[in-house]
PDB file of N, CA and C in Angstrom:
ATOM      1  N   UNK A   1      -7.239 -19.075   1.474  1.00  0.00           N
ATOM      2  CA  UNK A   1      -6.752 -17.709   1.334  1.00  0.00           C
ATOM      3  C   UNK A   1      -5.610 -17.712   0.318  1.00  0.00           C
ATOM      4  N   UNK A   2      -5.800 -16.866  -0.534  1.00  0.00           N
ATOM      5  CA  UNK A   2      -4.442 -16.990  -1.745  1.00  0.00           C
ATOM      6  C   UNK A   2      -3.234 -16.044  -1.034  1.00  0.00           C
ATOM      7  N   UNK A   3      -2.311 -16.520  -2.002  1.00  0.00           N
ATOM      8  CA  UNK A   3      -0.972 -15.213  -1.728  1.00  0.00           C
ATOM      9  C   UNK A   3      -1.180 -14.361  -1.757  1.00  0.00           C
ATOM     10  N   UNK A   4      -2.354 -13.757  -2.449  1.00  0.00           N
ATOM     11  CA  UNK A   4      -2.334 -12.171  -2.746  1.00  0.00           C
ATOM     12  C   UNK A   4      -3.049 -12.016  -1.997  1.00  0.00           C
ATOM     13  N   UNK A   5      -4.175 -12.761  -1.415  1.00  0.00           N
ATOM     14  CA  UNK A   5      -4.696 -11.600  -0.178  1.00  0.00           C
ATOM     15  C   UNK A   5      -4.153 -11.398   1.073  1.00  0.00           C
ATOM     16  N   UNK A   6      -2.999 -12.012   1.315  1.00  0.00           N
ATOM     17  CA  UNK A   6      -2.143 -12.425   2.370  1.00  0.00           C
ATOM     18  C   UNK A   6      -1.193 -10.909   2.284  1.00  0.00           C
ATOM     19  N   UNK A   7      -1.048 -10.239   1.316  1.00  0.00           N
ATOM     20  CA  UNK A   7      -0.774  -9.096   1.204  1.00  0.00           C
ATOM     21  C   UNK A   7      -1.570  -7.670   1.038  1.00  0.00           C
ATOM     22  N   UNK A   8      -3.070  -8.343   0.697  1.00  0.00           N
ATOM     23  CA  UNK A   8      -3.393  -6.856  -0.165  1.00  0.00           C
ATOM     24  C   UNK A   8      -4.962  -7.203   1.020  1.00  0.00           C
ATOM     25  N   UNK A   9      -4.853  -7.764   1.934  1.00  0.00           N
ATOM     26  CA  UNK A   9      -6.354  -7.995   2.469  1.00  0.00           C
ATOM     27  C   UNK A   9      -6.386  -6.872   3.735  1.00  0.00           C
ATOM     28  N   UNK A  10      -5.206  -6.209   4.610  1.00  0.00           N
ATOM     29  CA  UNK A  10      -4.809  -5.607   5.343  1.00  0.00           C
ATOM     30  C   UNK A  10      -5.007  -4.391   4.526  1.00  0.00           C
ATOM     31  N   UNK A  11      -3.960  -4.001   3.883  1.00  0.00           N
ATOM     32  CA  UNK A  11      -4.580  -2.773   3.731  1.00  0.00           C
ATOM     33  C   UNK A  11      -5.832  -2.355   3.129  1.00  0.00           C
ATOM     34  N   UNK A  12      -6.163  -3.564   2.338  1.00  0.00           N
ATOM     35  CA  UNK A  12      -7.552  -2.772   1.895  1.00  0.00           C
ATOM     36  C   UNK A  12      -8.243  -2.338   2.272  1.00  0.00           C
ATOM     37  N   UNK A  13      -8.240  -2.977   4.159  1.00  0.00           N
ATOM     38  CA  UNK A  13      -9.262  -2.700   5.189  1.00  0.00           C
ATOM     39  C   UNK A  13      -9.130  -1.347   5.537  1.00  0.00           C
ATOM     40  N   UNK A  14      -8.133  -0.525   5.587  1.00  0.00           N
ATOM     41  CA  UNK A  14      -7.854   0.374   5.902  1.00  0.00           C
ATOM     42  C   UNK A  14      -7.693   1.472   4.464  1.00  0.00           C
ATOM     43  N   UNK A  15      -8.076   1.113   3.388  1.00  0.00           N
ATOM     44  CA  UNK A  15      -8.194   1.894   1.776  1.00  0.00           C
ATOM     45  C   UNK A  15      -7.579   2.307   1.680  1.00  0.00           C
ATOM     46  N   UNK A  16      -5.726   1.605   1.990  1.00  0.00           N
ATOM     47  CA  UNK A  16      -4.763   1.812   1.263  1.00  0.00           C
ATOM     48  C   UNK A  16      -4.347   0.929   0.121  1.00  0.00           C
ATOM     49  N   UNK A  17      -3.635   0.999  -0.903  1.00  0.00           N
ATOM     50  CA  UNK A  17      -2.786   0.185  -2.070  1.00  0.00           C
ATOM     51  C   UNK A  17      -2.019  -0.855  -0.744  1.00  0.00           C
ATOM     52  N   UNK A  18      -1.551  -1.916  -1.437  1.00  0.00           N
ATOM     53  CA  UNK A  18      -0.008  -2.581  -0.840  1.00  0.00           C
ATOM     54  C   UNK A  18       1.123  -1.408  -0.295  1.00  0.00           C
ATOM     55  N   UNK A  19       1.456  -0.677  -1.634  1.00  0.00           N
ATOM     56  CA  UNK A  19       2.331   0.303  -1.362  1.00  0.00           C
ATOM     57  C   UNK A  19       2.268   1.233  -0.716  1.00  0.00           C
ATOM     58  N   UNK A  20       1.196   1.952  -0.702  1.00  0.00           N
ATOM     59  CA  UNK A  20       0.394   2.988   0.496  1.00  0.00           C
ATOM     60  C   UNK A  20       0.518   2.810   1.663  1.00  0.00           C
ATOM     61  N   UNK A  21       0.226   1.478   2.062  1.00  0.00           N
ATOM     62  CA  UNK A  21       0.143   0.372   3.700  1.00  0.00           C
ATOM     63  C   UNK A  21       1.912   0.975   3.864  1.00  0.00           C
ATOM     64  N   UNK A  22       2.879   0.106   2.811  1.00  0.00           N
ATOM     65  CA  UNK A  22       4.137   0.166   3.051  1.00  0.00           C
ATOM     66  C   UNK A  22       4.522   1.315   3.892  1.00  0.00           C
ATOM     67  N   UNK A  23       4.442   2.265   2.966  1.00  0.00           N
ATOM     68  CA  UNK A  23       4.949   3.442   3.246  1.00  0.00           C
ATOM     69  C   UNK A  23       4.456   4.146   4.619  1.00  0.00           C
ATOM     70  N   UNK A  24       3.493   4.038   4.995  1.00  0.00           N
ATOM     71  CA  UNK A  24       2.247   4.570   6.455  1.00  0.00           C
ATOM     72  C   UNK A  24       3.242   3.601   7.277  1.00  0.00           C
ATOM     73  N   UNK A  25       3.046   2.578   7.224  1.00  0.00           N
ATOM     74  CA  UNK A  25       3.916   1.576   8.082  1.00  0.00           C
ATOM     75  C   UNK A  25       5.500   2.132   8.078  1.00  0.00           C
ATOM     76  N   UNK A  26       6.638   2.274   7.459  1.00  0.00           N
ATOM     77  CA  UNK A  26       7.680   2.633   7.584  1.00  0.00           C
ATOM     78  C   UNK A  26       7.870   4.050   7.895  1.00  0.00           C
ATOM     79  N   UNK A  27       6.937   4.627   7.739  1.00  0.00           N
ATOM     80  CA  UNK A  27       6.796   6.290   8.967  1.00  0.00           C
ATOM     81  C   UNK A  27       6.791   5.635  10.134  1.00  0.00           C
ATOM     82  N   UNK A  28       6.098   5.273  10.497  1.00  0.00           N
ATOM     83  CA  UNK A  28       6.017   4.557  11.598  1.00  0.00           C
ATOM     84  C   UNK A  28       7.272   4.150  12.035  1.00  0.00           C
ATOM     85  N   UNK A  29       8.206   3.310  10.853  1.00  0.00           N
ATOM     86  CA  UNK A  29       8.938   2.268  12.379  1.00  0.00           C
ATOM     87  C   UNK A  29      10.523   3.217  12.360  1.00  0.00           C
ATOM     88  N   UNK A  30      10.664   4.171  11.495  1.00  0.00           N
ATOM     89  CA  UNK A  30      11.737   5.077  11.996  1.00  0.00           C
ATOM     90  C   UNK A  30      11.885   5.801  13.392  1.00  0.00           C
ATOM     91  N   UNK A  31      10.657   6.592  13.561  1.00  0.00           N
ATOM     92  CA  UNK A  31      10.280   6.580  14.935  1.00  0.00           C
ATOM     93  C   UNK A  31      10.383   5.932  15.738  1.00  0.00           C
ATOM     94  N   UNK A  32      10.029   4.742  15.864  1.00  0.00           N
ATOM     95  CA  UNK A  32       9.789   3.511  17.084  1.00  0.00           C
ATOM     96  C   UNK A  32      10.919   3.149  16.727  1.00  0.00           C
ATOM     97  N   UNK A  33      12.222   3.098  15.948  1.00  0.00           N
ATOM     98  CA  UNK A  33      13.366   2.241  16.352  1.00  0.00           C
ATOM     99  C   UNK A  33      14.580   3.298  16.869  1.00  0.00           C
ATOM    100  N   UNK A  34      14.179   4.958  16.286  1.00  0.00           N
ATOM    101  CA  UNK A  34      14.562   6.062  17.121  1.00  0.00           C
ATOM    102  C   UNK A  34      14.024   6.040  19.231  1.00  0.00           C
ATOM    103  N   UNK A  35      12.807   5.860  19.231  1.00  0.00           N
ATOM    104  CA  UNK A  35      12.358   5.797  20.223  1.00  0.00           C
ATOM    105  C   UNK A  35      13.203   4.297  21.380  1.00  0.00           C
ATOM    106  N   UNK A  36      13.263   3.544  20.615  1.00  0.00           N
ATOM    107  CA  UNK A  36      13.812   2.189  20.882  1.00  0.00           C
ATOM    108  C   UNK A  36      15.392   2.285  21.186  1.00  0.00           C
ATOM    109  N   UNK A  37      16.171   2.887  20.755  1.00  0.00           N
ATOM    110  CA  UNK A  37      17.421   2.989  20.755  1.00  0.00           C
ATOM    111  C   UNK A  37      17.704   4.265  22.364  1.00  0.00           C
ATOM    112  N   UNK A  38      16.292   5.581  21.951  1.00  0.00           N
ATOM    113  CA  UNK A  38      16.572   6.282  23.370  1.00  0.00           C
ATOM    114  C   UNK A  38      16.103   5.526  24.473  1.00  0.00           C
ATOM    115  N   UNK A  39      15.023   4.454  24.427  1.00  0.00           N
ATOM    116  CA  UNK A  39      14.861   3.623  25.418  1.00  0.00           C
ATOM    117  C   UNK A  39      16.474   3.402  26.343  1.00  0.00           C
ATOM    118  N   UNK A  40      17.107   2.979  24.967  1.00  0.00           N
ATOM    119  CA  UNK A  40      18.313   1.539  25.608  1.00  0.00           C
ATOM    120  C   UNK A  40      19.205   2.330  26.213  1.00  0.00           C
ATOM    121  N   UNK A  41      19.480   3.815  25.584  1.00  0.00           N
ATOM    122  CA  UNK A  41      20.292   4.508  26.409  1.00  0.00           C
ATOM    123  C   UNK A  41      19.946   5.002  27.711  1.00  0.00           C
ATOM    124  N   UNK A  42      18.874   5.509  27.774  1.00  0.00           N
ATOM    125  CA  UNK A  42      17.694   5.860  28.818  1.00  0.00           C
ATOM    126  C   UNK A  42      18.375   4.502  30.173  1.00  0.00           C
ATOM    127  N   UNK A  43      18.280   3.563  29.676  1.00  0.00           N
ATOM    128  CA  UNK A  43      18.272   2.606  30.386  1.00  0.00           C
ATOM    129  C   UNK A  43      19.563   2.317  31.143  1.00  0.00           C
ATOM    130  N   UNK A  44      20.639   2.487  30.302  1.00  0.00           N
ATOM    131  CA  UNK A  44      21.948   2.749  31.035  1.00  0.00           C
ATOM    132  C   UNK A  44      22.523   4.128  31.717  1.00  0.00           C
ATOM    133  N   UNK A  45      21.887   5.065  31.238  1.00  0.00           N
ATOM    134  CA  UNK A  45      22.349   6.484  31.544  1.00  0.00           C
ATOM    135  C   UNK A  45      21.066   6.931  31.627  1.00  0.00           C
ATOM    136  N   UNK A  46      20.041   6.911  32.732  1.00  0.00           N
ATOM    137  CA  UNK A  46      19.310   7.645  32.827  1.00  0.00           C
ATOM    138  C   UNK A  46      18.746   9.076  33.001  1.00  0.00           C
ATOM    139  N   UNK A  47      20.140   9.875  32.560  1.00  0.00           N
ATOM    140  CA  UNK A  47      19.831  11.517  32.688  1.00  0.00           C
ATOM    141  C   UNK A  47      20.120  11.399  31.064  1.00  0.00           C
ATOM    142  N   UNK A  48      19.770  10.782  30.692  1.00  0.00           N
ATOM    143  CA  UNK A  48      19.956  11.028  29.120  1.00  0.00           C
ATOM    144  C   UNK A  48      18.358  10.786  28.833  1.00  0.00           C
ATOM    145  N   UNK A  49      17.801  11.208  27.452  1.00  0.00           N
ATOM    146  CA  UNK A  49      16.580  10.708  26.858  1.00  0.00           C
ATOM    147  C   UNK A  49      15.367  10.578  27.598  1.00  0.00           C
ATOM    148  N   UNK A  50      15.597  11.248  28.992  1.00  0.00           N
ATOM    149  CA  UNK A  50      14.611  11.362  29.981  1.00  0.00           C
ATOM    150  C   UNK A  50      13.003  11.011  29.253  1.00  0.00           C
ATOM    151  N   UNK A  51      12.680  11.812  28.160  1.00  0.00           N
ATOM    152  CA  UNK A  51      11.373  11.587  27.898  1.00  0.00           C
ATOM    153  C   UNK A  51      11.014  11.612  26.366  1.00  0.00           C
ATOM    154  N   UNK A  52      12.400  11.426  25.763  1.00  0.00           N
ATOM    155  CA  UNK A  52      12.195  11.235  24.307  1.00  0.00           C
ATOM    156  C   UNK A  52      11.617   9.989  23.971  1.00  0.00           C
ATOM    157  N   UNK A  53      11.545   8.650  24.209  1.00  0.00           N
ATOM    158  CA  UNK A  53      11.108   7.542  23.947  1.00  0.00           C
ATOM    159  C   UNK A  53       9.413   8.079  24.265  1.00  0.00           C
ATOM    160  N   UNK A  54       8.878   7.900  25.535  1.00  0.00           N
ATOM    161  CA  UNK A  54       7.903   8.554  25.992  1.00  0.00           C
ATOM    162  C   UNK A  54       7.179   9.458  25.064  1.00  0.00           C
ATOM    163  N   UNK A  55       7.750  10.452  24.369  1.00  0.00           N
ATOM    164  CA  UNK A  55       7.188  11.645  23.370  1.00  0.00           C
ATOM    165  C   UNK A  55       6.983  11.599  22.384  1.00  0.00           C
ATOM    166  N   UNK A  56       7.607  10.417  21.635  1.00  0.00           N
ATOM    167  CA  UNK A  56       7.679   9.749  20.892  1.00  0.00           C
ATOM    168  C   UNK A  56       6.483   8.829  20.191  1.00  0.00           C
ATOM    169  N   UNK A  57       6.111   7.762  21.598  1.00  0.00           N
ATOM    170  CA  UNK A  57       5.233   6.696  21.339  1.00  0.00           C
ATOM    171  C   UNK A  57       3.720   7.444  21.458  1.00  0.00           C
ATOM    172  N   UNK A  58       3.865   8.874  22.409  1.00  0.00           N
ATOM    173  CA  UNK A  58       2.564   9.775  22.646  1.00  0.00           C
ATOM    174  C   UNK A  58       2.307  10.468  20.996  1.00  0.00           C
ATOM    175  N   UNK A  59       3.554  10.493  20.596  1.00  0.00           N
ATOM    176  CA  UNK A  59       2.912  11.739  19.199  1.00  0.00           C
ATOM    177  C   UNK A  59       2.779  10.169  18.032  1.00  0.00           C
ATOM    178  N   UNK A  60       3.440   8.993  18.216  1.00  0.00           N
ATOM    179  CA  UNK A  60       2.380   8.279  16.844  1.00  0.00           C
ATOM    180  C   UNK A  60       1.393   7.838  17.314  1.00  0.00           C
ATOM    181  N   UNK A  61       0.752   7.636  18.384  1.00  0.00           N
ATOM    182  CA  UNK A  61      -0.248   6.800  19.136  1.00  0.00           C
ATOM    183  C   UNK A  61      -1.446   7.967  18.618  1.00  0.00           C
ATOM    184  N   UNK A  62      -0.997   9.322  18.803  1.00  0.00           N
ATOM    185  CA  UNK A  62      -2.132  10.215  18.441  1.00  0.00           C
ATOM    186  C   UNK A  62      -2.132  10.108  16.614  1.00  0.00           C
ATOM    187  N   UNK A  63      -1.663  10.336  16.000  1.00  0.00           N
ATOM    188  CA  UNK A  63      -1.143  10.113  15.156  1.00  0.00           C
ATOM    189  C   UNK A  63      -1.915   9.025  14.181  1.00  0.00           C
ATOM    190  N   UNK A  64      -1.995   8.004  14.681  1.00  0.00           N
ATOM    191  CA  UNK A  64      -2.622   6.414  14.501  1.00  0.00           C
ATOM    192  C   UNK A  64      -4.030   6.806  14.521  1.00  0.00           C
ATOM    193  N   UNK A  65      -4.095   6.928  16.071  1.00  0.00           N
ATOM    194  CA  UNK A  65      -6.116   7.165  16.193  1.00  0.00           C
ATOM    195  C   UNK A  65      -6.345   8.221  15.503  1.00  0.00           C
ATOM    196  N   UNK A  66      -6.023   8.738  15.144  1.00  0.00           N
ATOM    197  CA  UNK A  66      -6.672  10.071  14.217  1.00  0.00           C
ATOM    198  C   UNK A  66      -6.355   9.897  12.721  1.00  0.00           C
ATOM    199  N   UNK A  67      -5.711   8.494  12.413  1.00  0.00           N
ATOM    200  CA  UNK A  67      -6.065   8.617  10.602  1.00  0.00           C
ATOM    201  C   UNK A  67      -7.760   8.046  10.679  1.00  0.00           C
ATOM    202  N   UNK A  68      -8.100   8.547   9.256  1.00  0.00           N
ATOM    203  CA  UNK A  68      -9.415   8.008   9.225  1.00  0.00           C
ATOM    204  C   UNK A  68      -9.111   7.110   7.922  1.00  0.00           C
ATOM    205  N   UNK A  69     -10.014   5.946   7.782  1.00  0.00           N
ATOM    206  CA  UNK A  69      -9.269   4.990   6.663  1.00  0.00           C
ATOM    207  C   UNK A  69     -10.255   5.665   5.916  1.00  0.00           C
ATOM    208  N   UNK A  70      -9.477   5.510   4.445  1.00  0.00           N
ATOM    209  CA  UNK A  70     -10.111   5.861   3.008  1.00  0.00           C
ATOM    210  C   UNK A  70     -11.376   5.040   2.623  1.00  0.00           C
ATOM    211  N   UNK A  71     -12.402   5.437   1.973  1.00  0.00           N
ATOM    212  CA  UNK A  71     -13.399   4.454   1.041  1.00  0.00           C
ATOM    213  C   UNK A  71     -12.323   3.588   0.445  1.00  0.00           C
ATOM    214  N   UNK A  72     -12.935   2.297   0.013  1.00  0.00           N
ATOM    215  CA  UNK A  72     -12.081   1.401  -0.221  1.00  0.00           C
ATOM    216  C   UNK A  72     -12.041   1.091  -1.371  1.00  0.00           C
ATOM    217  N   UNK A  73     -11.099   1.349  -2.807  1.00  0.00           N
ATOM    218  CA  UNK A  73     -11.582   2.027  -4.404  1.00  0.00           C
ATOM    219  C   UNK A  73     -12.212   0.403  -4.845  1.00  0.00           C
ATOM    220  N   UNK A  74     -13.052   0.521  -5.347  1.00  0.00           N
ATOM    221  CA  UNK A  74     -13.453  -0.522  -6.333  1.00  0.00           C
ATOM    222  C   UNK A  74     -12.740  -0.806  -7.003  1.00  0.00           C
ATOM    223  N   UNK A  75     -12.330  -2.164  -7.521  1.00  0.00           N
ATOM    224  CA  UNK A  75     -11.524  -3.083  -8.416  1.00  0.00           C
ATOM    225  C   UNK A  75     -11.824  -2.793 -10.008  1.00  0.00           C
ATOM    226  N   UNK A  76     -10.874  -2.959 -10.618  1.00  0.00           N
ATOM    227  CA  UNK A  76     -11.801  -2.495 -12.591  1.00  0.00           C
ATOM    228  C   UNK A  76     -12.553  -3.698 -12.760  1.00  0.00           C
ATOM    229  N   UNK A  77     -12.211  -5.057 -11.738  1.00  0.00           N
ATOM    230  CA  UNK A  77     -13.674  -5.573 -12.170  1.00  0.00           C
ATOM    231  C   UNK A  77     -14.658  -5.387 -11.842  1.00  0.00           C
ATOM    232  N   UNK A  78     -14.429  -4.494 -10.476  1.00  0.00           N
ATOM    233  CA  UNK A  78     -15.997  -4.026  -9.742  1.00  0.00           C
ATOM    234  C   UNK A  78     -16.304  -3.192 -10.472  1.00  0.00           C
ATOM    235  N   UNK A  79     -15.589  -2.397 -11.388  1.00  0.00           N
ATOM    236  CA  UNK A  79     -16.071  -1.201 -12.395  1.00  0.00           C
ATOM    237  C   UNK A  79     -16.579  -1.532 -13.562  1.00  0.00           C
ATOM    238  N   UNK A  80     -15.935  -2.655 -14.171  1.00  0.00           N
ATOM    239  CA  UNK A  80     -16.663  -2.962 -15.271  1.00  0.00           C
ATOM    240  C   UNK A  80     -18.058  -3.802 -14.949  1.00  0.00           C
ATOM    241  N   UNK A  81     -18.152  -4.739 -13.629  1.00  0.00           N
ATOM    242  CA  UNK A  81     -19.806  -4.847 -13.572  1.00  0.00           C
ATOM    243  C   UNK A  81     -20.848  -4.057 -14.209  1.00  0.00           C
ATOM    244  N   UNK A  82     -20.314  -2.660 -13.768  1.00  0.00           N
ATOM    245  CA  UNK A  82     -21.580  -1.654 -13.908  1.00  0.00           C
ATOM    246  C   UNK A  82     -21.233  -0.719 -15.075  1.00  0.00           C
ATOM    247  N   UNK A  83     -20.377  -1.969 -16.294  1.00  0.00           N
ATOM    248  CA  UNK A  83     -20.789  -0.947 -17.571  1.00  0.00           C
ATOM    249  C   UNK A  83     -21.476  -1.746 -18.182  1.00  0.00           C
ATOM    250  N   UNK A  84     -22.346  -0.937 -19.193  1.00  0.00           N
ATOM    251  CA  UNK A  84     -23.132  -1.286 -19.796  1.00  0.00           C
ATOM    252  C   UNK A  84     -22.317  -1.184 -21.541  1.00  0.00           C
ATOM    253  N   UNK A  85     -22.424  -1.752 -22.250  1.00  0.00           N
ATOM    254  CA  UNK A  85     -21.895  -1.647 -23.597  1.00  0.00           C
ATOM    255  C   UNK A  85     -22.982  -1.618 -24.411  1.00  0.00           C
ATOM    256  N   UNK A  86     -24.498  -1.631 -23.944  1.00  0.00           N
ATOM    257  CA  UNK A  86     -25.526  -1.158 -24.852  1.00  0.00           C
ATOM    258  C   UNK A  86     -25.627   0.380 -25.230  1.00  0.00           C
ATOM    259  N   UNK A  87     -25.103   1.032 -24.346  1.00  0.00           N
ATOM    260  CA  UNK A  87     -25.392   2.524 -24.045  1.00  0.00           C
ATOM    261  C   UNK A  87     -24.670   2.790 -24.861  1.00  0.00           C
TER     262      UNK A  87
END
């Protein structure tokens, strides 16, 4: 397995860029470290954050199952296979 697919083999599965993945992923972890922090208070002061952590992990979980992954773009070498330079 090379370096580069060690980066670019994940998202492709899902027909994002590297950078695309990034970004989908860091929506993500603002939330969950918001959610994570009302946990900890939750945990010492439990009339606090009653169900923000909870509301939280329910709205990306829906969120998640409902992306649909992209077609996955062909490479310009998969594009140039199918030129022809006779034409």
């Amino acid at each position: 397995m090379s370096l580069k697919s060690l980066f670019t083999e994940h998202p492709e599965s899902v027909g994002e860029t590297y950078f695309e993945h990034m970004g989908v992923a860091l929506s993500f972890a603002g939330p969950l470290l918001a959610a994570g922090l009302a946990a900890l208070v939750h945990a010492f002061l439990p009339f606090l954050c009653v169900t923000t952590a909870s509301a939280t992990v329910k709205r990306l979980y829906a969120r998640m199952t409902n992306r649909a992954p992209r077609p996955a773009q062909p490479s310009v070498a998969d594009r140039m296979m199918g030129w022809d330079p006779v034409i």
